[in-house]
C-alpha atoms as a PDB file:
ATOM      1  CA  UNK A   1     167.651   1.408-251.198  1.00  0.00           C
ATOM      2  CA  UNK A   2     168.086  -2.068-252.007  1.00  0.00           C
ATOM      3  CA  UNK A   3     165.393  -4.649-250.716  1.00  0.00           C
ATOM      4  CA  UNK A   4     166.938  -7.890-249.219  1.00  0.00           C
ATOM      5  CA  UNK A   5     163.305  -8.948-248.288  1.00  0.00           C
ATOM      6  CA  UNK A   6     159.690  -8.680-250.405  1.00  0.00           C
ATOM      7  CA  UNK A   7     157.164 -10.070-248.960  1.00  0.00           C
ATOM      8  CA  UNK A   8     155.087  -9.396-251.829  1.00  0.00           C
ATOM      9  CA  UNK A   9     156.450 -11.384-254.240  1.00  0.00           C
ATOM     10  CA  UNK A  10     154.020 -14.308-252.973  1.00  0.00           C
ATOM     11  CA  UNK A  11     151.773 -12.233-253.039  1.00  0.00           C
ATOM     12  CA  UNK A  12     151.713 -10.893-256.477  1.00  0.00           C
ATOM     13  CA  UNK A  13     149.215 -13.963-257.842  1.00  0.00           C
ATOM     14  CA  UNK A  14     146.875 -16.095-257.008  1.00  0.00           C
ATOM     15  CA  UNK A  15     148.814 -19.411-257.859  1.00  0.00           C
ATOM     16  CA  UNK A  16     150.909 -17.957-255.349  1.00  0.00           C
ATOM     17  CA  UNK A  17     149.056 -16.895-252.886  1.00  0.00           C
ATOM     18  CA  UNK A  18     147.519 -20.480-252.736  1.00  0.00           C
ATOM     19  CA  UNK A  19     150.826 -22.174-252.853  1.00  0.00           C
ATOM     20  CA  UNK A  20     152.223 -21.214-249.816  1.00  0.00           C
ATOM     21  CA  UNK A  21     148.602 -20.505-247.943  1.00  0.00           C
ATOM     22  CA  UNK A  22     149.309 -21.664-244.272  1.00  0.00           C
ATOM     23  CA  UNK A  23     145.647 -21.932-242.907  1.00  0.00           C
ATOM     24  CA  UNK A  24     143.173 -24.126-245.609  1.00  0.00           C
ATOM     25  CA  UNK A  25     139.275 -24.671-244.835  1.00  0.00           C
ATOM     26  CA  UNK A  26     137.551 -27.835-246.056  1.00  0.00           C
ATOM     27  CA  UNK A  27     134.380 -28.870-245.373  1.00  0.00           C
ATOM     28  CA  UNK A  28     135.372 -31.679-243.447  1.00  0.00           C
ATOM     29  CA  UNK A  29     136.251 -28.930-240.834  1.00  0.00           C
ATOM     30  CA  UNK A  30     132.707 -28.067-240.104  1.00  0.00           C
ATOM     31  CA  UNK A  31     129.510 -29.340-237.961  1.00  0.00           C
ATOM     32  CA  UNK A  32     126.402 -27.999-238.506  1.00  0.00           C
ATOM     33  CA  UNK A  33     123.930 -27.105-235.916  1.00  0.00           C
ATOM     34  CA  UNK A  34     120.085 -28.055-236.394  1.00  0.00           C
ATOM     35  CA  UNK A  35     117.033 -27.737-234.021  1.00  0.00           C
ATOM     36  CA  UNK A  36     114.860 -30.513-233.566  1.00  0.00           C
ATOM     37  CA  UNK A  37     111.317 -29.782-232.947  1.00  0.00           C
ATOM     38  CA  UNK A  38     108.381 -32.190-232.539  1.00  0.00           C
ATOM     39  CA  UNK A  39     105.831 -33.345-234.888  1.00  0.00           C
ATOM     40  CA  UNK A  40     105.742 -34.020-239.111  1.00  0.00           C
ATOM     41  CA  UNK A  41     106.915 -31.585-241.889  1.00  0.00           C
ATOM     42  CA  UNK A  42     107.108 -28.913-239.021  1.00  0.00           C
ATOM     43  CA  UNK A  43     109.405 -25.979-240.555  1.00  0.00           C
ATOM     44  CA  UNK A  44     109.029 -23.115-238.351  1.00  0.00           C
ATOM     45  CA  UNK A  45     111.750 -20.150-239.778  1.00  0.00           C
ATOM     46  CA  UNK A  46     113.900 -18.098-237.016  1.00  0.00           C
ATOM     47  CA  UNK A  47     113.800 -14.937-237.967  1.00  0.00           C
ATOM     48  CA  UNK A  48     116.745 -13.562-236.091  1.00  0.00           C
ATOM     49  CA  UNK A  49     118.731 -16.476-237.862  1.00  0.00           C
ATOM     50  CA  UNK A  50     117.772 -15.776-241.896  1.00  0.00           C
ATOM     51  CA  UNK A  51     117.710 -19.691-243.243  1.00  0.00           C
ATOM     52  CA  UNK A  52     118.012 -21.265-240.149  1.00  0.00           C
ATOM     53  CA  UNK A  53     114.630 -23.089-239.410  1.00  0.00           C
ATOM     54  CA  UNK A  54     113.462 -25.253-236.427  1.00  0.00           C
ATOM     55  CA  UNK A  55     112.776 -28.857-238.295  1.00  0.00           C
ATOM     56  CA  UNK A  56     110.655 -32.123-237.281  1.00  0.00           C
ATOM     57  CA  UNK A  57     112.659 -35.301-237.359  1.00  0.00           C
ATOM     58  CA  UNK A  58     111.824 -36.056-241.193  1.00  0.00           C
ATOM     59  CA  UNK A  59     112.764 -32.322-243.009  1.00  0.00           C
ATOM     60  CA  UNK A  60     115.943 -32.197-240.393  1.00  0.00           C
ATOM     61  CA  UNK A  61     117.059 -35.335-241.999  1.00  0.00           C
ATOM     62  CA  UNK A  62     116.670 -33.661-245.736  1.00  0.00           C
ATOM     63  CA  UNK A  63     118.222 -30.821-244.650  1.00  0.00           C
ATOM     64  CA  UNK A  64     121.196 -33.137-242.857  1.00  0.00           C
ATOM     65  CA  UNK A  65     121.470 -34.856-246.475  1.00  0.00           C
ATOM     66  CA  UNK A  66     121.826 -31.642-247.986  1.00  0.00           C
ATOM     67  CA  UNK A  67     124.878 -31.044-245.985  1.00  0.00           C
ATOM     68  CA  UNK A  68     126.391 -34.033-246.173  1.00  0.00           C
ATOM     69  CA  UNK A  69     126.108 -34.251-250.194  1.00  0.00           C
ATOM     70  CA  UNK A  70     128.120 -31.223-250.224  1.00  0.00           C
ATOM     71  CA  UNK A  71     130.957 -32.636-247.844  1.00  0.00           C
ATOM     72  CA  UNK A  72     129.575 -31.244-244.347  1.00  0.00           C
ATOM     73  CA  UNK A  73     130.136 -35.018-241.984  1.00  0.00           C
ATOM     74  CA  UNK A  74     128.443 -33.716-238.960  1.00  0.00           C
ATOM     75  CA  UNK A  75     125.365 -32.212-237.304  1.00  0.00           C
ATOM     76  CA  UNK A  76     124.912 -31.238-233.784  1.00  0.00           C
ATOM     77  CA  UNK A  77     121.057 -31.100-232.846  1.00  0.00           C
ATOM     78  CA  UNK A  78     119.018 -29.323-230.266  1.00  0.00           C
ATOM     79  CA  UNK A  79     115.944 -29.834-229.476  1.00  0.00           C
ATOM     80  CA  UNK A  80     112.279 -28.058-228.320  1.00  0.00           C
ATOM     81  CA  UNK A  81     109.638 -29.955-226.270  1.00  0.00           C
ATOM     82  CA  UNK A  82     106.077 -30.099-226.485  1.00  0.00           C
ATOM     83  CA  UNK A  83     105.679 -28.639-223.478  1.00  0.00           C
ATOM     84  CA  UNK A  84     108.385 -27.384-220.233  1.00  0.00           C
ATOM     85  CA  UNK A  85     107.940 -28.131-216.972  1.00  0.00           C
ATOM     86  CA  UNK A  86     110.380 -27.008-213.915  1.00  0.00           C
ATOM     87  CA  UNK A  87     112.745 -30.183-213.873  1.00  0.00           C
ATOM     88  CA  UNK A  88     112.745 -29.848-218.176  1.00  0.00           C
ATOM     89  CA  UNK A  89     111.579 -34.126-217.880  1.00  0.00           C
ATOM     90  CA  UNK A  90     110.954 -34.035-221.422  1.00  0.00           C
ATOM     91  CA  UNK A  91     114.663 -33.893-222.378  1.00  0.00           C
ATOM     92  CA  UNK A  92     115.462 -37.784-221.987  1.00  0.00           C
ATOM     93  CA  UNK A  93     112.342 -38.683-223.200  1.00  0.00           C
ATOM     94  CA  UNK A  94     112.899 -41.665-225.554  1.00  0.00           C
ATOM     95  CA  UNK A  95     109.971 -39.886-227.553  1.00  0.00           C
ATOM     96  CA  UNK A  96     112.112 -36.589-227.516  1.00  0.00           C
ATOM     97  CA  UNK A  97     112.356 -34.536-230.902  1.00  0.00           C
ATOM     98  CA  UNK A  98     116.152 -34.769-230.674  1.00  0.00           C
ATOM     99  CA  UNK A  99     115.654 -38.754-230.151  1.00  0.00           C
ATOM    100  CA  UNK A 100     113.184 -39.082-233.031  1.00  0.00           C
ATOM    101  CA  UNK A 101     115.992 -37.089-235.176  1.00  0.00           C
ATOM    102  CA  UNK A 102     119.017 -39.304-234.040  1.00  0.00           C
ATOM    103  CA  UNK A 103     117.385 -42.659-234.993  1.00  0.00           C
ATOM    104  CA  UNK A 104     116.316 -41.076-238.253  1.00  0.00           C
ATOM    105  CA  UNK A 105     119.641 -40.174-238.925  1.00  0.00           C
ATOM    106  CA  UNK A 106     121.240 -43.127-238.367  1.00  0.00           C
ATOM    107  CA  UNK A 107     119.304 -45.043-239.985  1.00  0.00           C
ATOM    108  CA  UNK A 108     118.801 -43.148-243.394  1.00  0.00           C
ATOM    109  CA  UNK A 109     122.364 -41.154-243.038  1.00  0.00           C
ATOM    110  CA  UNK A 110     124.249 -44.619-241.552  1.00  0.00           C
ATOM    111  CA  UNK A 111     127.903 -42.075-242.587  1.00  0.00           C
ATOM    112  CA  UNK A 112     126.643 -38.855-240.717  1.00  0.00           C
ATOM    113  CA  UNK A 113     128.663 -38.145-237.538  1.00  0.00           C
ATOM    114  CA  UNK A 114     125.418 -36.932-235.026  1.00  0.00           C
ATOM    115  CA  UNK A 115     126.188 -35.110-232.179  1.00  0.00           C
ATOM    116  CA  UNK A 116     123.245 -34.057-229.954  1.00  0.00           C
ATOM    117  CA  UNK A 117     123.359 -31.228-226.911  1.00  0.00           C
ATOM    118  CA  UNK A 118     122.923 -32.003-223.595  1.00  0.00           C
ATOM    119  CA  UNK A 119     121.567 -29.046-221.692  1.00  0.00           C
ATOM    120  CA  UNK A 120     118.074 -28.276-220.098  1.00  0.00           C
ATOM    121  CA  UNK A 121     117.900 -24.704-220.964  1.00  0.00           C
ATOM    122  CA  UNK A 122     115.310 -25.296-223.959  1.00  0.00           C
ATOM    123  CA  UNK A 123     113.466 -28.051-221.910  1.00  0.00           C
ATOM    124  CA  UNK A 124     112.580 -26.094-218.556  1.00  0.00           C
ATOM    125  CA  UNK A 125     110.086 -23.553-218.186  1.00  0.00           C
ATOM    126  CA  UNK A 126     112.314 -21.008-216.083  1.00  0.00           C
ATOM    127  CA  UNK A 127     114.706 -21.503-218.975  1.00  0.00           C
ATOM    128  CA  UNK A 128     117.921 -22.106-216.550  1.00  0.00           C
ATOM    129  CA  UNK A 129     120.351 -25.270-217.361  1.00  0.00           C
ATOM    130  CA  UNK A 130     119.503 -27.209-214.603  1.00  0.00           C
ATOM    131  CA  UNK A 131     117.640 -27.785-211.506  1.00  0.00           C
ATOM    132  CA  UNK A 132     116.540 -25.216-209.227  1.00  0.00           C
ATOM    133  CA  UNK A 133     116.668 -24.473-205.721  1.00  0.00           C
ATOM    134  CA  UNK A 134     114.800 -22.027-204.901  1.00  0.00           C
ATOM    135  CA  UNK A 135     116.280 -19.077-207.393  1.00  0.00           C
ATOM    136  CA  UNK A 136     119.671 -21.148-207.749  1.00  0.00           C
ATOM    137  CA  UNK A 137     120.400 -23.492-210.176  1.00  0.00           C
ATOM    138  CA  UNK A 138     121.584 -26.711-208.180  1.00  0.00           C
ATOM    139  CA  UNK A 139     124.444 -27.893-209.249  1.00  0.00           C
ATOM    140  CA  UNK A 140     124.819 -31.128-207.772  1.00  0.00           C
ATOM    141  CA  UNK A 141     121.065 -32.203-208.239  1.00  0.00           C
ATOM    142  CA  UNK A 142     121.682 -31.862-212.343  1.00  0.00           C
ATOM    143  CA  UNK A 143     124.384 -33.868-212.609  1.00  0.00           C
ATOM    144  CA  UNK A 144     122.175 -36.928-212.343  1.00  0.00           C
ATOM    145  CA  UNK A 145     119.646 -35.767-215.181  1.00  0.00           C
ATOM    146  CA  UNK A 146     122.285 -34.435-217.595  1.00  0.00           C
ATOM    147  CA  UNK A 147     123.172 -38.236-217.393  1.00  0.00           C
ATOM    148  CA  UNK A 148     120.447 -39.600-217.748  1.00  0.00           C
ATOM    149  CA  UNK A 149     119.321 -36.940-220.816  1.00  0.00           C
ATOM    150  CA  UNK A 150     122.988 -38.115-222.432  1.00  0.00           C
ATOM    151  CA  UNK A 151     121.678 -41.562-221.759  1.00  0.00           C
ATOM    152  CA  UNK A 152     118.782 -41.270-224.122  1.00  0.00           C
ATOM    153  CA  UNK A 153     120.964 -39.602-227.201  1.00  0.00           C
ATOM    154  CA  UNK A 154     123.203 -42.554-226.873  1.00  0.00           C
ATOM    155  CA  UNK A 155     120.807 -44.665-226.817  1.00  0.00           C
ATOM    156  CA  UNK A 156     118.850 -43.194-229.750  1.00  0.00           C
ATOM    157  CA  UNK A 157     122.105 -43.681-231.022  1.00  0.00           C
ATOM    158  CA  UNK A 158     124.397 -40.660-231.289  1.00  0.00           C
ATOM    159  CA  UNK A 159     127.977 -40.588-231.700  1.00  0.00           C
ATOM    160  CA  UNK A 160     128.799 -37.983-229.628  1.00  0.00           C
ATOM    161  CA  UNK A 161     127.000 -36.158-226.905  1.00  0.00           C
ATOM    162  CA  UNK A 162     128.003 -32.863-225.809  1.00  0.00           C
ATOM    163  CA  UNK A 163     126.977 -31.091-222.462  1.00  0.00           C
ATOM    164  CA  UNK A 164     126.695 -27.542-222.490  1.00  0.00           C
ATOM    165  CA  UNK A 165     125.170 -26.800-219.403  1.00  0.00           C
ATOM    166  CA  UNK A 166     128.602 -25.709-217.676  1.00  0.00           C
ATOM    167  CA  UNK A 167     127.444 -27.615-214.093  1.00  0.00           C
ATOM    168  CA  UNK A 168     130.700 -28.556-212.542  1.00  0.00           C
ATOM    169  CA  UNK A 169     131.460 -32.625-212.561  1.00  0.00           C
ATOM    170  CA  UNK A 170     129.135 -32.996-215.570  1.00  0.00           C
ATOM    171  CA  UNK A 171     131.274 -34.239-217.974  1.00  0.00           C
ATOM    172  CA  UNK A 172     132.241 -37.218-215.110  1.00  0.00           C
ATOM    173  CA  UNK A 173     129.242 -38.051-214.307  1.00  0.00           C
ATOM    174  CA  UNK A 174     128.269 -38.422-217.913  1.00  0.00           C
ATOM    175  CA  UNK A 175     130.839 -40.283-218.665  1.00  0.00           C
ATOM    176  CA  UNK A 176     130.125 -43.189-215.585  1.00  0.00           C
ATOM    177  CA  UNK A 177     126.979 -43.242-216.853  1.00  0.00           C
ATOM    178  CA  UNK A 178     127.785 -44.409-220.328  1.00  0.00           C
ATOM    179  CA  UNK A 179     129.952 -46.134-219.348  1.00  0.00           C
ATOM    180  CA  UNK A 180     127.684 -48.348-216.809  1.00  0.00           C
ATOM    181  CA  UNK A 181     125.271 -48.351-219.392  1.00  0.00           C
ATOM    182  CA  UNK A 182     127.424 -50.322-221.908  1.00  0.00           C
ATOM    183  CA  UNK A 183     128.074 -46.951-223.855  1.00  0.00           C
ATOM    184  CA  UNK A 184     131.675 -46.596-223.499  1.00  0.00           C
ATOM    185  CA  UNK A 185     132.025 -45.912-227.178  1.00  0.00           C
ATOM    186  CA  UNK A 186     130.083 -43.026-227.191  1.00  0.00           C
ATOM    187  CA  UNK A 187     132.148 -39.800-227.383  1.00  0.00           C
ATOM    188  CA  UNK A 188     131.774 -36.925-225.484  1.00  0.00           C
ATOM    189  CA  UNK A 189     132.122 -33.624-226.672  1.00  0.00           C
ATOM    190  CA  UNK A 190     132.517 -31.382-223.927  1.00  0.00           C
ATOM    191  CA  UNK A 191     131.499 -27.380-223.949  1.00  0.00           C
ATOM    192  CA  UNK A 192     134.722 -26.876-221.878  1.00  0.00           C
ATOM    193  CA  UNK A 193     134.993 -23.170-222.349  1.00  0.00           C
ATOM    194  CA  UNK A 194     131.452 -21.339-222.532  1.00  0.00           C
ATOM    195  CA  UNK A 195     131.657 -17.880-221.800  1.00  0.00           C
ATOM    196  CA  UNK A 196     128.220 -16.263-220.490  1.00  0.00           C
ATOM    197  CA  UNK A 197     128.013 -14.248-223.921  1.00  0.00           C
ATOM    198  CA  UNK A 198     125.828 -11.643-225.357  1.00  0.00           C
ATOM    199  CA  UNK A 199     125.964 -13.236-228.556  1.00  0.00           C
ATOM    200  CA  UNK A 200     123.562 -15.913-227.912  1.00  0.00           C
ATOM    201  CA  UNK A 201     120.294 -13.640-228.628  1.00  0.00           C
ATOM    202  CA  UNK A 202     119.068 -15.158-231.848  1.00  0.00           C
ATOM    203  CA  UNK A 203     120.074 -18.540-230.701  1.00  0.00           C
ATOM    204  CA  UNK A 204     117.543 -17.686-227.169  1.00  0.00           C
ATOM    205  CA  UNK A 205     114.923 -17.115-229.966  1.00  0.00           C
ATOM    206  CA  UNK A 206     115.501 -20.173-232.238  1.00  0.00           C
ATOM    207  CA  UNK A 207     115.284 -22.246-229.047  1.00  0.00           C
ATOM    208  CA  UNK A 208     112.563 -20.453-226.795  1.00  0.00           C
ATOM    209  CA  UNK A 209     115.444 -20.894-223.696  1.00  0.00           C
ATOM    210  CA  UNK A 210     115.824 -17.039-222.725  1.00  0.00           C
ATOM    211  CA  UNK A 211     115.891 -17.484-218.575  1.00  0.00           C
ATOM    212  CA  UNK A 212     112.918 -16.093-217.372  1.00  0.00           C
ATOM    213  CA  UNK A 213     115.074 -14.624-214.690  1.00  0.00           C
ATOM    214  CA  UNK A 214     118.189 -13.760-213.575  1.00  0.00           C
ATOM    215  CA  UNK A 215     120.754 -14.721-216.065  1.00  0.00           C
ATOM    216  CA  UNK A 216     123.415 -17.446-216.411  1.00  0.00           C
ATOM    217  CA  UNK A 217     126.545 -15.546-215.371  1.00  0.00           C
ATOM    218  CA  UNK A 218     126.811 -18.313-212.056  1.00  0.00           C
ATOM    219  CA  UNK A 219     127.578 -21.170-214.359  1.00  0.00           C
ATOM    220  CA  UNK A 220     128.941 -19.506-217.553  1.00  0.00           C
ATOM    221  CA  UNK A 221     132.559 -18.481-217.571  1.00  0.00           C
ATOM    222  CA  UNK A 222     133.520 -14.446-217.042  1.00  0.00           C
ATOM    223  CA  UNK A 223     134.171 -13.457-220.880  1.00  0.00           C
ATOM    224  CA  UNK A 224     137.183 -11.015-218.513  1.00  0.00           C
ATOM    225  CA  UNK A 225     138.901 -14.222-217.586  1.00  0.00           C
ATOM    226  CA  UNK A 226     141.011 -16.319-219.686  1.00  0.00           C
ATOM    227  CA  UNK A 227     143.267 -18.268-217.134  1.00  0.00           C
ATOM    228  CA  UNK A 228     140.118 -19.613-215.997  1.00  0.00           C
ATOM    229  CA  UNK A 229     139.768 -20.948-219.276  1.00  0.00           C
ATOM    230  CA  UNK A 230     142.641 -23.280-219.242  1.00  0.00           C
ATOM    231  CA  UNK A 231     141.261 -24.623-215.700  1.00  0.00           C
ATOM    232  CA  UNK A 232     137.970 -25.788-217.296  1.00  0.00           C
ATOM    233  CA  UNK A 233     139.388 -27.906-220.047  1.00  0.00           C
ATOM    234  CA  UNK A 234     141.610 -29.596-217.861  1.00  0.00           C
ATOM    235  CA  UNK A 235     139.290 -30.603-215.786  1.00  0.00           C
ATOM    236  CA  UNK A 236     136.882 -31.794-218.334  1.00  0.00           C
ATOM    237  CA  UNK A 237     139.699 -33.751-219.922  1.00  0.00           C
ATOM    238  CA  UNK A 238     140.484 -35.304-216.693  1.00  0.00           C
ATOM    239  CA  UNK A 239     136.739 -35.999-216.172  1.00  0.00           C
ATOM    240  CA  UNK A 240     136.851 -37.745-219.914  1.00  0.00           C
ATOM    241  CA  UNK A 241     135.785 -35.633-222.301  1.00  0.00           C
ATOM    242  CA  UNK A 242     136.832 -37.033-225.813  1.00  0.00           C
ATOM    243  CA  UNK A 243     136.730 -33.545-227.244  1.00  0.00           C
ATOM    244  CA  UNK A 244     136.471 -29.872-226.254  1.00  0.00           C
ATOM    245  CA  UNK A 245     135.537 -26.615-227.632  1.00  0.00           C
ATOM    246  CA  UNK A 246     135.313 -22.856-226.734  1.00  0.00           C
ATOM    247  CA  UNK A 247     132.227 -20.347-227.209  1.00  0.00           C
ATOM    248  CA  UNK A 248     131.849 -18.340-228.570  1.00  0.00           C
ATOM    249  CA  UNK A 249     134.909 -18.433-231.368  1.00  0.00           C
ATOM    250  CA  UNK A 250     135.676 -15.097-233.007  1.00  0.00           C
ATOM    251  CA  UNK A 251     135.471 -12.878-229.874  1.00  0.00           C
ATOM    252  CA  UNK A 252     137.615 -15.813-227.890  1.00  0.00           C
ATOM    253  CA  UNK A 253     140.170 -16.626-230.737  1.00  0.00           C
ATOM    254  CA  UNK A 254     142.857 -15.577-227.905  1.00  0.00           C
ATOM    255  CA  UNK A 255     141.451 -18.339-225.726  1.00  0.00           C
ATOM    256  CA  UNK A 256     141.518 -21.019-228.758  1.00  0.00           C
ATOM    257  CA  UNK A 257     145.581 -19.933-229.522  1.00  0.00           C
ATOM    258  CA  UNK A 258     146.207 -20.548-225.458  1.00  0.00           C
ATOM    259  CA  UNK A 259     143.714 -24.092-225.499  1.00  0.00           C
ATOM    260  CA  UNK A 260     146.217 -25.057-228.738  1.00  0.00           C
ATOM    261  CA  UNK A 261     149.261 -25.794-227.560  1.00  0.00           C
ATOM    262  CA  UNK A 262     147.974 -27.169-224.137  1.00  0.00           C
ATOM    263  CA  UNK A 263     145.929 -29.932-225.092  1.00  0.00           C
ATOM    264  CA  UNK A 264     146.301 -33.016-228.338  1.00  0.00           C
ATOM    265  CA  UNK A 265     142.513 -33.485-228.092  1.00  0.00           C
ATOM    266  CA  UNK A 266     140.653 -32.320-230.852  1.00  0.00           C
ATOM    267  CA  UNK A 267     139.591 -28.080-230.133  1.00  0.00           C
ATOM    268  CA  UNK A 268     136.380 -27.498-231.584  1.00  0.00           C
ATOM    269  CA  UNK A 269     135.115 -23.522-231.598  1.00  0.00           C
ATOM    270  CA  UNK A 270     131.122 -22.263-231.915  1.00  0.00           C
ATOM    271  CA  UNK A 271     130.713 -19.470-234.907  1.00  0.00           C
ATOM    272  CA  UNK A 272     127.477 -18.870-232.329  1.00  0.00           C
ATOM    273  CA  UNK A 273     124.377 -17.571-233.702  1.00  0.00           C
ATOM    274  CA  UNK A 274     125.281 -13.950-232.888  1.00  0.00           C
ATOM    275  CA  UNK A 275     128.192 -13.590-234.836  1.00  0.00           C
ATOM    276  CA  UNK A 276     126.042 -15.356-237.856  1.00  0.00           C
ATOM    277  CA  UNK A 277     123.383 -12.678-236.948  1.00  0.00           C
ATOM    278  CA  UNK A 278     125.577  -9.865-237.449  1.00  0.00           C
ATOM    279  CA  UNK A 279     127.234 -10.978-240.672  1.00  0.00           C
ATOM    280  CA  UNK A 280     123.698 -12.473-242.297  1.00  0.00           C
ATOM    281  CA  UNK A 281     122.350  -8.035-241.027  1.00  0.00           C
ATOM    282  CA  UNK A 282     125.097  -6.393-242.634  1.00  0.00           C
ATOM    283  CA  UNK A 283     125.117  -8.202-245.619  1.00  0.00           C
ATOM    284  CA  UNK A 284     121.201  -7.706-246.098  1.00  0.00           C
ATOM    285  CA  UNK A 285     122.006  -4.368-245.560  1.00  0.00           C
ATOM    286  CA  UNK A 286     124.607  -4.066-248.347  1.00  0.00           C
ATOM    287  CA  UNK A 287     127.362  -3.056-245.731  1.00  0.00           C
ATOM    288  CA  UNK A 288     129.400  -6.535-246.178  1.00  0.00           C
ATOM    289  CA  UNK A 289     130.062  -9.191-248.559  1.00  0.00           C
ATOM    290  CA  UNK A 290     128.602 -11.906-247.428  1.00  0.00           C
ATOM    291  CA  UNK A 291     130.438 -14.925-248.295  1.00  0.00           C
ATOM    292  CA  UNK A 292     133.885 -12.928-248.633  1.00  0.00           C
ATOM    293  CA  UNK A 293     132.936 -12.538-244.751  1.00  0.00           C
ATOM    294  CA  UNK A 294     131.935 -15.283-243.581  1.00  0.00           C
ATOM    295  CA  UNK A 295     134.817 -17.349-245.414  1.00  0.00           C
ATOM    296  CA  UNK A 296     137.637 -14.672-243.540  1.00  0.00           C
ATOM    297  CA  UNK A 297     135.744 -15.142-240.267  1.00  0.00           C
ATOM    298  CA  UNK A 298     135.913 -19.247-240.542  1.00  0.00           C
ATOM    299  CA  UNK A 299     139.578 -18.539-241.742  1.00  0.00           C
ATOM    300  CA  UNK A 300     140.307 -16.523-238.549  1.00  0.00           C
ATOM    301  CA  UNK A 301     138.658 -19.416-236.047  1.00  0.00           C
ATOM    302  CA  UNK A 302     140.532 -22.198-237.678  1.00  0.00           C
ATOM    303  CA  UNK A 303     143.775 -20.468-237.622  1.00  0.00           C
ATOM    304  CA  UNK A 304     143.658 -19.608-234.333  1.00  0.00           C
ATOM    305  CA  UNK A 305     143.844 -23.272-233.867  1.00  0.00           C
ATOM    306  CA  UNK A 306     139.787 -24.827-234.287  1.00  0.00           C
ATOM    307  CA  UNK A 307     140.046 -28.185-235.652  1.00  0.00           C
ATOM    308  CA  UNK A 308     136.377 -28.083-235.778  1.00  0.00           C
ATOM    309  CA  UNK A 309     134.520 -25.470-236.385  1.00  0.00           C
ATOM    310  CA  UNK A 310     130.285 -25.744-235.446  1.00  0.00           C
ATOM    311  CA  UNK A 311     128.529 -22.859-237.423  1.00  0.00           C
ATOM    312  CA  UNK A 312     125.457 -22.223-238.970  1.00  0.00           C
ATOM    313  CA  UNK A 313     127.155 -21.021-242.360  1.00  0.00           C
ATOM    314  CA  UNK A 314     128.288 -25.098-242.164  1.00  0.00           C
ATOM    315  CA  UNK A 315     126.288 -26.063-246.032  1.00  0.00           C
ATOM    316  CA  UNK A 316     126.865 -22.326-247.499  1.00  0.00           C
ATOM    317  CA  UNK A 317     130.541 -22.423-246.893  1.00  0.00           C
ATOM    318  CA  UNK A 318     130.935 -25.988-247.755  1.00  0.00           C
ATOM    319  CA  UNK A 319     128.916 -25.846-251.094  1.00  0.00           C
ATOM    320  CA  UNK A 320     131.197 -22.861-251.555  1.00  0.00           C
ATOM    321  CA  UNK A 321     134.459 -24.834-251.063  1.00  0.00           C
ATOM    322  CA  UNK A 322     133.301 -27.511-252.757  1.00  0.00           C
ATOM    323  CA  UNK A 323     133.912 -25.750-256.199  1.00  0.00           C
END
């Protein structure tokens, strides 16, 4: 039988195979997400999260400049109070951990892109994302400290800001605010499409926000639904969002190919800390290769269409494609 067609012969060599590659990573693609915790040479390891440590303002910048020497141009921080209360007050506090961290950044890392969460999850002591009333989380009653918590990043001095919280109108009100405020440049990076996931356990540990009831399923998307999907970024791109993203990524890499062709805006996707979990495990374990994992896995997220991808492999893989 005569072959018209061989695939293979692209394939045959690496040359090859890199000449007519169709999906390329570069470190430029990635953000790196760091918690912010209060105090001075405070490193507190999370041990569902191997190498992934909660910093104080002056190690998170080392560990920032680490990243960025090796080609990594953005962070995204979270932060950890000194103490919760019901309305999670100390998340706009000027004296914040995350607030301390952005004006260290920008002033010793002037070229670091620093993005900072907005969400109240880590900040209130029933570990819900907003404002309760009674056992409900209030929707409406957030709005106005989400702004005013997005105030005090921008302020610090953050480039973007990026609400997670999934309250409806968020991103709108966030936006007013700013722009009110004199802020109009700052960016926002919305968490369009969070799905209420059950791959956010080590990330619950690394930022003491597991609810201490109920769950989050009321705010956070269905992971059954994906038409749903498309309904959220529209409307947070209507609201203003600069940017928008999906997470998780690898078990929503369907909802990333159907965000693609929709919307010209930037897509980021969250590698979120379960998936980094599970690959850090089995690789301890001697079940996977590590880095010939996690590279395929980054591979997968940006093909499906990520032009950004936030993940907590962000220095390894860099460093790694640096070479």
């Amino acid at each position: 039988m005569e072959l018209l067609f061989r695939p293979r012969r692209l394939r045959r060599r690496e040359p090859l195979r890199r000449m007519v590659r169709e999906t390329h990573l570069n470190p430029e693609d990635f953000i790196y997400p760091m918690f912010a915790v209060p105090g001075s040479r405070v490193r507190q390891e999370v041990t569902s999260m191997p190498s992934v440590a909660r910093l104080s303002p002056d190690l998170l910048v080392e560990e920032a400049k680490a990243a960025l020497d090796v080609g990594v141009p953005a962070v995204l921080l979270f932060g950890l109070p000194l103490s919760k209360d019901d309305t999670g007050s100390e998340a706009a506090s000027p004296k914040g951990a995350v607030q301390q961290a952005v004006r260290r950044l920008k002033k010793q890392l002037p070229e670091l892109v620093v993005i900072t969460d907005v969400c109240l999850c880590g900040y209130t002591s029933h570990g819900h994302c907003g404002l309760l009333s009674g056992r409900e989380v209030d929707n409406d009653a957030t709005l106005e400290v989400l702004a005013q918590v997005a105030l005090s990043h921008a302020q610090a001095g953050a480039d973007i800001v990026a609400p997670s919280d999934m309250m409806d109108g968020r991103v709108g009100a966030i936006r007013e605010a700013l722009d009110e405020t004199g802020l109009e440049m700052t960016a926002i990076l919305s968490y369009a499409v969070k799905y209420a996931s059950s791959f956010y356990g080590p990330f619950r540990d690394a930022a003491e926000c597991a609810p201490q009831f109920g769950d989050r399923r009321s705010y956070q998307m269905d992971p059954a639904n994906a038409r749903e999907a498309m309904r959220e970024a529209f409307l947070d791109v209507e609201e203003g969002a600069d940017l928008i993203m999906v997470k998780p990524a690898l078990p929503y890499l369907d909802i990333l190919a159907r965000l693609r062709p929709e919307f010209d805006l930037p897509l980021a996707a969250y590698q979120v800390s379960g998936e980094y979990a599970m690959i850090k495990a089995a690789a301890q374990k001697g079940w996977l290769d590590e880095t010939a994992v996690m590279l395929e896995s980054l591979t997968s997220i940006k093909r499906a269409g990520a032009d950004l991808i936030l993940t907590y492999f962000a220095k390894q893989a860099a460093q790694l494609l640096g070479k």
